[in-house]
PDB file of N, CA and C in Angstrom:
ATOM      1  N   UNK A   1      76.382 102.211  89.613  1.00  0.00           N
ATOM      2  CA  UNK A   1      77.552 102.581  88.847  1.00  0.00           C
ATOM      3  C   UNK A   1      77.637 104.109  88.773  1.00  0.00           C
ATOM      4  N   UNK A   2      78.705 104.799  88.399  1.00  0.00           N
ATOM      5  CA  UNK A   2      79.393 106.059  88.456  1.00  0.00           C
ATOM      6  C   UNK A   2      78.662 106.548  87.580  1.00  0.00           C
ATOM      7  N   UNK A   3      77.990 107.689  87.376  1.00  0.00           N
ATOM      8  CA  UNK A   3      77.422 108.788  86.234  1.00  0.00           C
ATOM      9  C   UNK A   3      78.325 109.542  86.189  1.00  0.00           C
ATOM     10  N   UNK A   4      79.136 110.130  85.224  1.00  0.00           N
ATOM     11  CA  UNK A   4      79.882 110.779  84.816  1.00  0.00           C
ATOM     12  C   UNK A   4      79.098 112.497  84.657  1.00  0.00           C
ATOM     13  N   UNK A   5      79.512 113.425  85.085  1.00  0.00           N
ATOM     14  CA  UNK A   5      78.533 114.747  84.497  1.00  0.00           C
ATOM     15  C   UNK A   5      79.843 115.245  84.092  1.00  0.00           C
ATOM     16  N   UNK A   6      79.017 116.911  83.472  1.00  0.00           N
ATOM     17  CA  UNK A   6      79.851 117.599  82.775  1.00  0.00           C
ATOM     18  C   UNK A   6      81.320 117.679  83.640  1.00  0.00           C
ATOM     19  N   UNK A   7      80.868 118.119  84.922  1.00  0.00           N
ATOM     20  CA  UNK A   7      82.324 118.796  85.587  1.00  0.00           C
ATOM     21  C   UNK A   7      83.494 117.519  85.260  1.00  0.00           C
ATOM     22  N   UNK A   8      83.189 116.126  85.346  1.00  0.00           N
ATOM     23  CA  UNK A   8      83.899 115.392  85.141  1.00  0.00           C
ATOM     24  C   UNK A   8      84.458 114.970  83.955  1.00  0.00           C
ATOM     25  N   UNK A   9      83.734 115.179  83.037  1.00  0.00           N
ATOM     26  CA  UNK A   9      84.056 115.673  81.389  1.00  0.00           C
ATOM     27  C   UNK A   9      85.031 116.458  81.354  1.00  0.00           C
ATOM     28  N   UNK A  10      84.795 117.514  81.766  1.00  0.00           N
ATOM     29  CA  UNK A  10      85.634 118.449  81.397  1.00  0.00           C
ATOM     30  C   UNK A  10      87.066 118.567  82.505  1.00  0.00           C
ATOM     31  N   UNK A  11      87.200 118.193  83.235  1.00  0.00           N
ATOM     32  CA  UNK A  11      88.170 117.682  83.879  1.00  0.00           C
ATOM     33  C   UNK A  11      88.947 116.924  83.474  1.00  0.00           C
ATOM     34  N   UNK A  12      88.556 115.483  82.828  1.00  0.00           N
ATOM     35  CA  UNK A  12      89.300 114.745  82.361  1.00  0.00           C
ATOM     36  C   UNK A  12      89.783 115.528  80.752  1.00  0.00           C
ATOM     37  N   UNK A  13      89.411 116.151  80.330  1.00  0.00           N
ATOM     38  CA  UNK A  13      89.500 116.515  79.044  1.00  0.00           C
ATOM     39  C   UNK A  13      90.486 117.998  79.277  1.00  0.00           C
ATOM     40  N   UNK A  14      90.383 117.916  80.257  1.00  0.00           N
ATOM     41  CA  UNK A  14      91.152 119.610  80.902  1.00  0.00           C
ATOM     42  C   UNK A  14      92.919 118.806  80.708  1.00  0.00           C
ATOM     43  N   UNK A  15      93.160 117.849  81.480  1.00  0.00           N
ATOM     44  CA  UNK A  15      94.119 116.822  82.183  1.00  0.00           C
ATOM     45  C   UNK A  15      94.450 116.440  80.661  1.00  0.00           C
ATOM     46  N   UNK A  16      93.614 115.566  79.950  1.00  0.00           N
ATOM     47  CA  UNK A  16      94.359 115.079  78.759  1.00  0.00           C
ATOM     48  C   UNK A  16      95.436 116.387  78.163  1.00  0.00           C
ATOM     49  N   UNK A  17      94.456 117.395  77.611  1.00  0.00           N
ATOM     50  CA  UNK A  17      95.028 118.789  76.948  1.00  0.00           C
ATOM     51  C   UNK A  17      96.345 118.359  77.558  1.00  0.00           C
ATOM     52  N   UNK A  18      95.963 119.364  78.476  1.00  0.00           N
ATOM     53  CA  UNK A  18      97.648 119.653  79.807  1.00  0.00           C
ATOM     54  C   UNK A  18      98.954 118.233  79.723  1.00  0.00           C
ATOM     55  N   UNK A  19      98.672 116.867  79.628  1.00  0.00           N
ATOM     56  CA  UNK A  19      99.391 116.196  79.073  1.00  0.00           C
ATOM     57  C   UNK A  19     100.317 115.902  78.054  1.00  0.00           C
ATOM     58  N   UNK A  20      99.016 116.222  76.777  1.00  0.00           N
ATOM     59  CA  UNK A  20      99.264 116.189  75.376  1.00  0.00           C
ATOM     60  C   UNK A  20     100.056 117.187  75.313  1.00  0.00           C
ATOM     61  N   UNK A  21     100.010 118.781  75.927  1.00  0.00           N
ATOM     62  CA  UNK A  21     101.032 119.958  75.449  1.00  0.00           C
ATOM     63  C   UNK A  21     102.502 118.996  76.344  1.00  0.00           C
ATOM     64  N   UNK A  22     102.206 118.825  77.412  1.00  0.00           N
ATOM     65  CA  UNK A  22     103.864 118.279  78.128  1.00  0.00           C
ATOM     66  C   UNK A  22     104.200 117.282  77.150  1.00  0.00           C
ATOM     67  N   UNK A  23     103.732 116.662  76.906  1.00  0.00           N
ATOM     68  CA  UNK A  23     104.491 115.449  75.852  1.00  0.00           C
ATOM     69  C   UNK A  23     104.910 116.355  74.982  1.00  0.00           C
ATOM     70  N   UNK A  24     104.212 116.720  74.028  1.00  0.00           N
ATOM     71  CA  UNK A  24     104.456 117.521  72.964  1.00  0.00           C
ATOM     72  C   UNK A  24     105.764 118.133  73.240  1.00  0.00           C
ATOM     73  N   UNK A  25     106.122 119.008  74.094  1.00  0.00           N
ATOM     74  CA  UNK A  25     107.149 120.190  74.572  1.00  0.00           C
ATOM     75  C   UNK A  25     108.552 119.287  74.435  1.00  0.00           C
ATOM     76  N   UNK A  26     108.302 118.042  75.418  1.00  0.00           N
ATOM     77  CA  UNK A  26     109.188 116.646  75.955  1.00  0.00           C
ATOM     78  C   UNK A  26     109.533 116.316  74.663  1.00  0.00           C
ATOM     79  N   UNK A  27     109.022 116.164  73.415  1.00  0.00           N
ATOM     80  CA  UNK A  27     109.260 115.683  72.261  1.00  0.00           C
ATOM     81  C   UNK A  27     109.769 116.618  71.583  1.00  0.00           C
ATOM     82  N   UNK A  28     109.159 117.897  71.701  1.00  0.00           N
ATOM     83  CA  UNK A  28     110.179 118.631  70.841  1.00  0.00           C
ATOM     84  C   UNK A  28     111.538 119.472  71.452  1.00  0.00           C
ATOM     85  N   UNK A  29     111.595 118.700  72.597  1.00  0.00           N
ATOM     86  CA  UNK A  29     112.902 119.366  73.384  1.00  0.00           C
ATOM     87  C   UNK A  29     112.731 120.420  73.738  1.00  0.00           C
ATOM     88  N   UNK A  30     111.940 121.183  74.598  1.00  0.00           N
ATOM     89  CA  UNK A  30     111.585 122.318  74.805  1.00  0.00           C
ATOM     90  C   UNK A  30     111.532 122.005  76.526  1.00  0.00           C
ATOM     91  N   UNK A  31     111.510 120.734  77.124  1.00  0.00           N
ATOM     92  CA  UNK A  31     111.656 120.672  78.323  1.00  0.00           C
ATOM     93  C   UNK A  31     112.790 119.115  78.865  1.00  0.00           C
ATOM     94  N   UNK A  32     112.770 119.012  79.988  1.00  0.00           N
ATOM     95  CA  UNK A  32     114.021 118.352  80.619  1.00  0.00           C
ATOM     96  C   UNK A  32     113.478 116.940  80.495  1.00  0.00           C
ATOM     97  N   UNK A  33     114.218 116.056  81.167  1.00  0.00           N
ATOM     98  CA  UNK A  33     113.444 114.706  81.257  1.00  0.00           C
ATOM     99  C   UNK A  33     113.128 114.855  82.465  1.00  0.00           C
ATOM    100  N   UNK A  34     113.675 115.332  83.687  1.00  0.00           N
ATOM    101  CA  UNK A  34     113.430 115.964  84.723  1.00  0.00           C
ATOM    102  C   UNK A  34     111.846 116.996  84.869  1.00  0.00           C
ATOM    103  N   UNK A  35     111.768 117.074  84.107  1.00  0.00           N
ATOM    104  CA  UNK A  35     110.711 118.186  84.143  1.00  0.00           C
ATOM    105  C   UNK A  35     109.315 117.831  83.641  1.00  0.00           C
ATOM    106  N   UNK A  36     109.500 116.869  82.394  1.00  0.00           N
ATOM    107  CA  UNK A  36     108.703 115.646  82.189  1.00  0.00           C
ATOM    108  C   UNK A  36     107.855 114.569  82.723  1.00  0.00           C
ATOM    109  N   UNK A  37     108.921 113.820  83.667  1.00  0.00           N
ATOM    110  CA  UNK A  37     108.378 113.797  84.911  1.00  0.00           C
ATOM    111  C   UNK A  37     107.441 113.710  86.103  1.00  0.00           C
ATOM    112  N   UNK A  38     106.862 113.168  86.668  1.00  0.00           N
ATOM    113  CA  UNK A  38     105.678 113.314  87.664  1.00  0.00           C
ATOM    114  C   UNK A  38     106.298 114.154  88.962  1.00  0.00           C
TER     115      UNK A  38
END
């Protein structure tokens, strides 16, 4: 099975952040639905 180390920790935890601010922005209308987006 997969061992997870730091670099992968912090990667995934890098990615959540960076999500959580786009939602955030998306919610407070600060960006497009377009832009939202993948």
């Amino acid at each position: 099975m997969y061992q997870y180390n730091d670099y992968d920790h912090q990667m995934l935890a890098d990615r959540v952040a960076q999500f959580r601010d786009q939602t955030d922005r998306y919610l407070n209308g600060k960006i497009s639905d377009a832009e939202f987006l993948p």
